[in-house]
Protein backbone atom coordinates (compact mmCIF):
# COMPACT_ATOMS: atom_id res chain seq x y z
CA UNK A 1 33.74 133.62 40.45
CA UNK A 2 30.78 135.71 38.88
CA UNK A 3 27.40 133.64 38.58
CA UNK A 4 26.98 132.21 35.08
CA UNK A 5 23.96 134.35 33.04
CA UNK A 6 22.83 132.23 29.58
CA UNK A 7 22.31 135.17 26.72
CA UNK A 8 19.70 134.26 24.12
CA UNK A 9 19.03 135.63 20.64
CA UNK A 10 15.97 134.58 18.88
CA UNK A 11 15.63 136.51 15.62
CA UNK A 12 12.79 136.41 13.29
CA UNK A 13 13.88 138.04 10.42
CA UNK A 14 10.90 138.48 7.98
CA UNK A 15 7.65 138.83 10.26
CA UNK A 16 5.23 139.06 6.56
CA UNK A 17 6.56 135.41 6.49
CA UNK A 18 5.77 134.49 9.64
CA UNK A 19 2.65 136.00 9.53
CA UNK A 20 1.61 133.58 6.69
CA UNK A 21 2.25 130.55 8.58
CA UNK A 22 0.01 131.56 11.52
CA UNK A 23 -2.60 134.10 10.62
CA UNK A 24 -6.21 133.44 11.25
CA UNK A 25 -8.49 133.08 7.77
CA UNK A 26 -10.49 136.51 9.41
CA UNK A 27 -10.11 138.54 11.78
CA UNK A 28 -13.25 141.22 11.50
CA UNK A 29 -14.60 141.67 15.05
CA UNK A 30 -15.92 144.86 16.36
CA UNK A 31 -16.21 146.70 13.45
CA UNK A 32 -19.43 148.91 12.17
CA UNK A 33 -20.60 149.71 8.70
CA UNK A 34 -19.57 153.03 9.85
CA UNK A 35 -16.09 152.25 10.70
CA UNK A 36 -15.12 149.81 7.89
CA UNK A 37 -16.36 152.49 5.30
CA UNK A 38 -13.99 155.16 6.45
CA UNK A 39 -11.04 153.02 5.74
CA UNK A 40 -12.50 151.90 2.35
CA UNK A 41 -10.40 153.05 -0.44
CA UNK A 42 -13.33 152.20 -3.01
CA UNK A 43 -16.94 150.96 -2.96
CA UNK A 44 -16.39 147.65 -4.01
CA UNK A 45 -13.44 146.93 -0.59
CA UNK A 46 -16.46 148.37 1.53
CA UNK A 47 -19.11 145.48 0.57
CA UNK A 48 -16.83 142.83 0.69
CA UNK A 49 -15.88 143.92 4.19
CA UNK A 50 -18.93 144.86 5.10
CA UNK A 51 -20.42 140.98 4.63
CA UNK A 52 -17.49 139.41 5.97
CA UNK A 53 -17.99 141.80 9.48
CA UNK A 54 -22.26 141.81 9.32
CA UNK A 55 -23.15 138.39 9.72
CA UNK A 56 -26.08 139.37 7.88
CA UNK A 57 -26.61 136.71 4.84
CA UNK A 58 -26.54 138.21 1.37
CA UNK A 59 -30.23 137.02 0.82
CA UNK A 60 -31.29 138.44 4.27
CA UNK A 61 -29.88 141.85 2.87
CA UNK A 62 -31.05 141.75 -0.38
CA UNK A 63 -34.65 141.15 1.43
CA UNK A 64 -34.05 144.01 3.39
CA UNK A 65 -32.95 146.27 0.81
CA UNK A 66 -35.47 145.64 -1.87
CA UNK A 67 -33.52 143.53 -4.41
CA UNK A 68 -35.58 140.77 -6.30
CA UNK A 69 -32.37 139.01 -6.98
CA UNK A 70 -31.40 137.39 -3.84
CA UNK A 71 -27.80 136.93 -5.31
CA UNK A 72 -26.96 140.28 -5.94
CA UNK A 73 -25.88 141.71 -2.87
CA UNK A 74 -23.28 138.36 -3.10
CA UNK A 75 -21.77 139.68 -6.69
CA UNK A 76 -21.35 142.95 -5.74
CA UNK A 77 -19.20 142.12 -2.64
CA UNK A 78 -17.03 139.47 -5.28
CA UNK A 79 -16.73 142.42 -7.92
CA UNK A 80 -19.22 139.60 -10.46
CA UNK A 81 -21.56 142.59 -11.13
CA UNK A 82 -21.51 146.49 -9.99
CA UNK A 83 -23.80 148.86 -8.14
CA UNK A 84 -25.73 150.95 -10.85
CA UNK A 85 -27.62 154.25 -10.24
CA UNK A 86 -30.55 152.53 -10.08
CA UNK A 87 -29.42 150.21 -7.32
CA UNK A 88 -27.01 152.82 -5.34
CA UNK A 89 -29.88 154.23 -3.07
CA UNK A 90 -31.10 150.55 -2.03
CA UNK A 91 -27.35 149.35 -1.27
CA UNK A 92 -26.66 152.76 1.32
CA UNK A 93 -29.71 152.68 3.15
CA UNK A 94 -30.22 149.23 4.18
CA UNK A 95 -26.43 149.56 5.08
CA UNK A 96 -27.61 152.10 7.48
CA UNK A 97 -24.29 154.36 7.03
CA UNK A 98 -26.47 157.85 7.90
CA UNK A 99 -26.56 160.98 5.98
CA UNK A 100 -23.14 161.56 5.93
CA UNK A 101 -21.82 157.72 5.54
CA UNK A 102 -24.63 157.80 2.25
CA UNK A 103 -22.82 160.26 0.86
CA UNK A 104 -19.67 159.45 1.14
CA UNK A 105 -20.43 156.04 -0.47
CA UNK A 106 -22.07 157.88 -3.43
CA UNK A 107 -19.14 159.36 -4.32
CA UNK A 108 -17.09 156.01 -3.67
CA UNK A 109 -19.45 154.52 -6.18
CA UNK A 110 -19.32 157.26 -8.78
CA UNK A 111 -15.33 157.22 -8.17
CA UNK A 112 -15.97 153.99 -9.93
CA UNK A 113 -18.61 153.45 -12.19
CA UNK A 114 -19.09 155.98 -14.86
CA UNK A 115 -23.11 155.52 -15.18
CA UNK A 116 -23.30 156.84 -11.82
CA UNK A 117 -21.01 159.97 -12.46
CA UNK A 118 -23.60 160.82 -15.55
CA UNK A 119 -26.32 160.68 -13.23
CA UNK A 120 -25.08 162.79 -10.34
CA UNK A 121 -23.77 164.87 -12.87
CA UNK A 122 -20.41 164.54 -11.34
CA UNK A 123 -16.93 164.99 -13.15
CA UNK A 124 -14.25 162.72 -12.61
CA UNK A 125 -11.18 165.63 -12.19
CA UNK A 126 -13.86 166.50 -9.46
CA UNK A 127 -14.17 163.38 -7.41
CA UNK A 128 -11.15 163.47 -5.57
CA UNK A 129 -11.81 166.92 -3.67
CA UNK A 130 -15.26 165.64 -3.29
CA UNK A 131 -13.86 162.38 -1.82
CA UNK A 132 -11.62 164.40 0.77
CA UNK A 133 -14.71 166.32 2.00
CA UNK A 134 -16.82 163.94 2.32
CA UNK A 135 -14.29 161.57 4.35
CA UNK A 136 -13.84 164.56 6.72
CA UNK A 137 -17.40 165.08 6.90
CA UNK A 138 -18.26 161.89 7.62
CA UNK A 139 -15.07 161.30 10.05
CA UNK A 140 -16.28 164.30 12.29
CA UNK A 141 -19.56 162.71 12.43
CA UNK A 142 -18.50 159.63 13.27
CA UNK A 143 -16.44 160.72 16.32
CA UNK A 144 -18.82 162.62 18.26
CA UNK A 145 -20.44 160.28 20.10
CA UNK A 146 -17.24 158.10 20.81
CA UNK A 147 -14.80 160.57 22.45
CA UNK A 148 -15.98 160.10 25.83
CA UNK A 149 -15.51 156.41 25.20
CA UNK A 150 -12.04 156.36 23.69
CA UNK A 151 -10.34 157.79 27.38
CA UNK A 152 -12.58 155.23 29.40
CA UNK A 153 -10.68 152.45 27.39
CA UNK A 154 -6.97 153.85 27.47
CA UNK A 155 -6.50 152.39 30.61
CA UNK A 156 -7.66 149.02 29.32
CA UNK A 157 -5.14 146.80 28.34
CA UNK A 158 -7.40 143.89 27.51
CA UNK A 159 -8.46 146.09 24.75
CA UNK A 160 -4.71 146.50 23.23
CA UNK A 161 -4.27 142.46 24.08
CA UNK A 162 -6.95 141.43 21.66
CA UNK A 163 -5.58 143.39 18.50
CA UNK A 164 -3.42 140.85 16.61
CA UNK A 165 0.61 141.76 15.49
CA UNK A 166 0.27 144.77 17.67
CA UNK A 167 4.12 145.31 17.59
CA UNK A 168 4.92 144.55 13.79
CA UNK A 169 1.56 147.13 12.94
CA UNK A 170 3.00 149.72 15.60
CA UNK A 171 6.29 149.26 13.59
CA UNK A 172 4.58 149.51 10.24
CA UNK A 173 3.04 152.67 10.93
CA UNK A 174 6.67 153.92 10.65
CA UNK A 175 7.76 157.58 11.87
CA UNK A 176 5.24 159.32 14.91
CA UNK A 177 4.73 162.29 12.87
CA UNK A 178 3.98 161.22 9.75
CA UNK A 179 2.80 157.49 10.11
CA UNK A 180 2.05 155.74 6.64
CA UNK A 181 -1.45 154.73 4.96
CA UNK A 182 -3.04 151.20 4.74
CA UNK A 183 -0.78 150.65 1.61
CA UNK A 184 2.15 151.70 2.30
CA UNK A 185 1.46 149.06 6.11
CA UNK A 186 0.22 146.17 4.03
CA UNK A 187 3.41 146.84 1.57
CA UNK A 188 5.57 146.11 4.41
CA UNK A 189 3.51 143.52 5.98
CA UNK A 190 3.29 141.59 3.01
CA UNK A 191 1.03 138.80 3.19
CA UNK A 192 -1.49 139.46 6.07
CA UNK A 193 -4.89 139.79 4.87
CA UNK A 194 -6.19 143.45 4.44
CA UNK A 195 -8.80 142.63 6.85
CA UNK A 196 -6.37 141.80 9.58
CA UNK A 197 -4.86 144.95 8.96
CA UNK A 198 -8.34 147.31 8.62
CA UNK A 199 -9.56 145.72 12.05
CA UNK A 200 -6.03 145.84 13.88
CA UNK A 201 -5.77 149.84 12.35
CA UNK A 202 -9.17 150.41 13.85
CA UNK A 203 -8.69 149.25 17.27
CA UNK A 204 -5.78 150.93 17.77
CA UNK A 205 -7.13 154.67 16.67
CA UNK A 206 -10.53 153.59 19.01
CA UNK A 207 -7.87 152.97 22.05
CA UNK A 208 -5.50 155.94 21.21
CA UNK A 209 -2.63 153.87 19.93
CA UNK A 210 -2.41 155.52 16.46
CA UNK A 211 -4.63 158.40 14.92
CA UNK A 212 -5.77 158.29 11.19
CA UNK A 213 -4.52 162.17 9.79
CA UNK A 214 -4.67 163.01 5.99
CA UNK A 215 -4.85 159.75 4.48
CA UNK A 216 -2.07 158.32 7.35
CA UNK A 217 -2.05 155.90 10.39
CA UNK A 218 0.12 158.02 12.94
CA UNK A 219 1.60 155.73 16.17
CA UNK A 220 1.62 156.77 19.43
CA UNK A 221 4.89 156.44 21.26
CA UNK A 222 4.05 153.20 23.08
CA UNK A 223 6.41 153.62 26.10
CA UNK A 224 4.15 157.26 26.44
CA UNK A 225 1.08 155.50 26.03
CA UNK A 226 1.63 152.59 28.69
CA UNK A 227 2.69 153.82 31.92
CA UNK A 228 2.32 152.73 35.37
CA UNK A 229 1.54 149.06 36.57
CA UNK A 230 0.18 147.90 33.34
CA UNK A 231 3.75 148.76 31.40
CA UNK A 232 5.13 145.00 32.39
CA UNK A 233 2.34 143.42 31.98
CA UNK A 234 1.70 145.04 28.39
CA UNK A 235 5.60 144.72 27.64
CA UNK A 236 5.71 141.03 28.51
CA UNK A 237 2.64 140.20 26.34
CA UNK A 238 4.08 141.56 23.21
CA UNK A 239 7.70 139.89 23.91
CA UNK A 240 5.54 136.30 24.16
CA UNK A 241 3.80 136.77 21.37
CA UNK A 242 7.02 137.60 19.48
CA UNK A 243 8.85 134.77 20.69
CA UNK A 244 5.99 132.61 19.63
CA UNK A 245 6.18 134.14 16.05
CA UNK A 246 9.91 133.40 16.31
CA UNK A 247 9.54 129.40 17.37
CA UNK A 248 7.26 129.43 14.77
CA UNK A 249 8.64 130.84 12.05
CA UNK A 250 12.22 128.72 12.87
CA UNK A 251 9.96 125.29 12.15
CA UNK A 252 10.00 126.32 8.67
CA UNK A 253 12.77 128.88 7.86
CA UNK A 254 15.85 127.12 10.48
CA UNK A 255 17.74 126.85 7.34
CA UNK A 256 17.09 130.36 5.65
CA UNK A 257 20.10 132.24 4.02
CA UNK A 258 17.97 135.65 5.02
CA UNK A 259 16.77 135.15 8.44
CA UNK A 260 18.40 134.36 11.33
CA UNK A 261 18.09 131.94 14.19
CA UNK A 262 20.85 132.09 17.15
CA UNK A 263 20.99 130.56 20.52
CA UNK A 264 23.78 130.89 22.65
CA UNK A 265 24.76 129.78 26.53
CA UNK A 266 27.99 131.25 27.32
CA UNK A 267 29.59 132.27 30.67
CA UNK A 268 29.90 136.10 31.30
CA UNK A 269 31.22 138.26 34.25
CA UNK A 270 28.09 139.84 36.13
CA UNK A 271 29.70 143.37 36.04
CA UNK A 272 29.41 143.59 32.77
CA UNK A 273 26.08 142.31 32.09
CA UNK A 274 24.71 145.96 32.23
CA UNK A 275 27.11 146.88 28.83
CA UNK A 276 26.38 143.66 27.19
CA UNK A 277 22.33 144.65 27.40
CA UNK A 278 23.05 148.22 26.45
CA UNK A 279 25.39 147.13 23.02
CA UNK A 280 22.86 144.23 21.97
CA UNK A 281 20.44 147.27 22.19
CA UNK A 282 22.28 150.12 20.30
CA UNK A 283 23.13 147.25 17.24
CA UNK A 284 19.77 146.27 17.08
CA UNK A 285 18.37 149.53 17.12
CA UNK A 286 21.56 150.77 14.31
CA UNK A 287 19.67 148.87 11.72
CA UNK A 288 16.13 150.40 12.58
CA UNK A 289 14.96 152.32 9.08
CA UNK A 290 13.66 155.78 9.86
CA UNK A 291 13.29 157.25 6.04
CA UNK A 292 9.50 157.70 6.50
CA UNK A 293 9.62 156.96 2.27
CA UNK A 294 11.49 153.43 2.73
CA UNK A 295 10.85 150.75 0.88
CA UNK A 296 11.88 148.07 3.60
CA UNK A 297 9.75 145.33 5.34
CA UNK A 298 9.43 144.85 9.02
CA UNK A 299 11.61 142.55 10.80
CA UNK A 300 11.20 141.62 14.33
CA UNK A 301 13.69 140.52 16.99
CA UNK A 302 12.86 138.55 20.38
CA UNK A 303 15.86 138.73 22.16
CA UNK A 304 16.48 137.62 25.50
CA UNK A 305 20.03 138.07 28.57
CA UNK A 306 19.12 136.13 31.48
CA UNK A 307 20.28 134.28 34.25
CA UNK A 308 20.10 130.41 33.73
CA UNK A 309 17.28 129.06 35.87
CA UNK A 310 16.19 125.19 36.90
């Protein structure tokens, strides 16, 4: 008689969900001024982030920078009060962004606040071409010193171990050509903070897992990327994290009519355990959504066909 294998399914069906029962209040580490800028979308994201990463105290800054009110910095990064022409110049340099980072905040903060525009002299049907120049500007800038660094650390799989949801972001990202931008990710990661997903984002470009490209985070083919020795080791770290998400997210959604939780022990011949692995793959992998323009969320599936073992 064939030996007895147990085949188990553990699905998590709605991994924004999931995400909401476990997510850490921050996660902000390893970040620059210089890198959370250039995923800013306006000025007033960029403070906010930049306090929560600095560890600088708004009073401490506002010392620094020249303010007499020792609460301003604070208002500005909560969106209580707004950077004026007068204060602009003060906020950029003690944030230390260089020429090309002060620039490219300028125009962030004219994008915004009208008062500023009049002084620059800057019209607002022009801002967006200045915007794109000055992100590229200040991209190219930013990367010279840090190629050499990015190939030392490909090899490094610690580095890829300490970004959080690696798997559900890598899925995010969407199609390997096109990839998506931070909106269209946190649209279908609903429900992790935009911090999470700035920091996460940013690791994986430093590392070489995704590449930011007109406005889009673009994935690297993982199974490309990890080769050699460190592929177990890199694929069994993401399927224990997702099983984790999965035990988690069954302690409050068993009973859900939209996700799915299935365990099953059932007796199977051994010649035919290498078809039963290949069709649980092709019908998971039949539902996969590759419209780059899709409007779906990410689910994630931890599925497991083993033998049964004491």
């Amino acid at each position: 008689m064939s030996p007895n294998f147990a085949a188990s399914v553990l699905w998590a069906g709605a991994c924004p969900s999931a995400t909401k029962t476990i997510l850490p209040v921050a996660l902000v580490l390893d970040m620059s001024a210089r890198t959370i800028l250039s995923r800013a979308e306006t000025y007033a994201d960029f403070v906010a982030l930049y306090f929560e990463n600095s560890g600088e105290s708004y009073a401490a800054f506002a010392r620094r920078a020249g303010f007499d009110s020792r609460s301003f910095p604070r208002d500005v990064a909560t969106r209580k009060r707004r950077i004026s022409p007068k204060s602009l110049a003060k906020f950029s340099r003690a944030m230390k962004l260089g020429a090309s980072g002060e620039k490219l905040f300028e125009i962030l903060v004219a994008e915004s606040e009208e008062d500023v525009r009049t002084t620059l002299r800057l019209k607002s049907e022009a801002i967006p071409e200045l915007l794109a120049r000055a992100r590229l500007r200040f991209r190219q800038d930013s990367a010279k010193p840090r190629e050499s660094k990015i190939s030392e650390k490909l090899s490094d799989l610690d580095e890829i171990f300490s970004v959080p949801w690696v798997a559900p972001l890598m899925a995010a990202m969407g199609d390997t050509d096109e990839g998506a931008s931070l909106s269209d990710i946190a649209r279908r990661l609903p429900n992790v903070l935009e911090t999470t997903l700035v920091t996460s984002l940013a690791r994986l470009e430093r590392i070489g897992f995704c590449r930011f490209e007109s406005g889009n985070y673009v994935p690297q083919n993982l199974h490309e990327k990890i080769k050699g020795a460190g592929k177990s080791a890199f694929f069994r770290k993401l399927y224990e994290e997702a099983s984790l998400r999965s035990m988690r997210r069954a302690a409050v959604a068993i009973d859900s009519d939209e996700e799915f939780f299935f365990l099953s022990s059932f007796l199977v011949s051994e010649s035919r355990m290498p078809e039963l692995k290949l069709k649980l793959r092709a019908l998971m992998m039949d539902f996969v959504d590759e419209n780059i323009d899709s409007k779906g969320q990410v689910a994630e599936i931890s599925c497991s066909l083993h033998k049964l073992a004491n």
